[in-house]
Protein backbone atom coordinates (compact mmCIF):
# COMPACT_ATOMS: atom_id res chain seq x y z
CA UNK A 1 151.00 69.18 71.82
CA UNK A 2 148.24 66.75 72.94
CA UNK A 3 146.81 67.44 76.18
CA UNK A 4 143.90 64.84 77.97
CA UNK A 5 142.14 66.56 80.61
CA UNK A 6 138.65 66.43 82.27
CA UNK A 7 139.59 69.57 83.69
CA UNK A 8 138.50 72.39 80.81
CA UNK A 9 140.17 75.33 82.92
CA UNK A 10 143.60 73.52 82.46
CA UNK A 11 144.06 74.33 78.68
CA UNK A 12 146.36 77.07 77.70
CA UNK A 13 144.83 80.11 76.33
CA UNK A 14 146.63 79.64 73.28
CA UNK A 15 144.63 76.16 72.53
CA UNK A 16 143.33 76.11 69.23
CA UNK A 17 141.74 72.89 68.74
CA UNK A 18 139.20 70.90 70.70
CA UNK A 19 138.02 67.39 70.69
CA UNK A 20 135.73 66.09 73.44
CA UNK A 21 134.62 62.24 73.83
CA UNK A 22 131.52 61.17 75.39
CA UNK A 23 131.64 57.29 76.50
CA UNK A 24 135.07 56.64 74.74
CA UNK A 25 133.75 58.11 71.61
CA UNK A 26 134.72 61.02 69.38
CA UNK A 27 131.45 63.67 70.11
CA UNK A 28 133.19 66.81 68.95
CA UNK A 29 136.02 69.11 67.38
CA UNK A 30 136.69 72.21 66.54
CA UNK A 31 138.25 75.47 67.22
CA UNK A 32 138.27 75.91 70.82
CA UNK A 33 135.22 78.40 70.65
CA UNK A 34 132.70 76.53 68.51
CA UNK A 35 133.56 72.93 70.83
CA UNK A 36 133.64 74.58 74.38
CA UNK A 37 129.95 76.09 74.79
CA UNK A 38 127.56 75.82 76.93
CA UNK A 39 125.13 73.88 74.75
CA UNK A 40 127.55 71.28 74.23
CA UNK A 41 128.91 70.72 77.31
CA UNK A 42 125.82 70.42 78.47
CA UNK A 43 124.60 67.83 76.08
CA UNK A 44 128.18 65.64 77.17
CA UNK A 45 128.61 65.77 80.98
CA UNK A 46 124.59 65.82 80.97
CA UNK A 47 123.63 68.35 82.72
CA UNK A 48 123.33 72.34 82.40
CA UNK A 49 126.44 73.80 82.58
CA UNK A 50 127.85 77.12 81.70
CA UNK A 51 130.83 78.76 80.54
CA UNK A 52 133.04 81.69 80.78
CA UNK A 53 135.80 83.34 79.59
CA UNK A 54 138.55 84.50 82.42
CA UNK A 55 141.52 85.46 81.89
CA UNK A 56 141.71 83.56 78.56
CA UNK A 57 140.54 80.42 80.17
CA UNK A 58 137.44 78.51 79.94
CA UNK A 59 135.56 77.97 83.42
CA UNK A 60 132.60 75.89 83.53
CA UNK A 61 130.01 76.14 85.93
CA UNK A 62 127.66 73.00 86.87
CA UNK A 63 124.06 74.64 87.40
CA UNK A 64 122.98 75.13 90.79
CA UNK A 65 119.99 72.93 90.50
CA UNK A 66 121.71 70.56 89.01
CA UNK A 67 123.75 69.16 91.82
CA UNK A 68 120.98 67.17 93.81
CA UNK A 69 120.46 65.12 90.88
CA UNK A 70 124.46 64.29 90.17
CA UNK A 71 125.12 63.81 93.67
CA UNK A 72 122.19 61.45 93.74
CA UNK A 73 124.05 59.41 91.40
CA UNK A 74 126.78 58.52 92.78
């Protein structure tokens, strides 16, 4: 199954492959754990994020202080 999302929470725990694009471009892929980390996320949506596991799902979290500034672009 291929799944498009912007929402990283959405994918079934039983995902096993991950590919991300950044500007229409292939930036990543992987298993699901070495393509959904912090670091990288980070680097793609461009700003500090972080990431959890619950309940088999990935959740991302946009840093706290990082909100003024993407607000401010918009």
């Amino acid at each position: 199954m291929v799944m498009v999302t912007h929402h990283v929470e959405e994918l079934p725990p039983a995902t096993s492959q991950v590919s991300l694009l950044d500007e229409g471009c292939a930036a990543a892929s992987g298993s699901r754990d070495e393509v959904l980390s912090a670091d990288l996320l980070s680097q793609i949506y461009r700003c500090p994020m972080s990431v959890r596991l619950v309940q088999g799902r990935r959740d991302l979290e946009v840093a706290p202080q990082a909100w003024d500034a993407l607000l401010a672009t918009r």
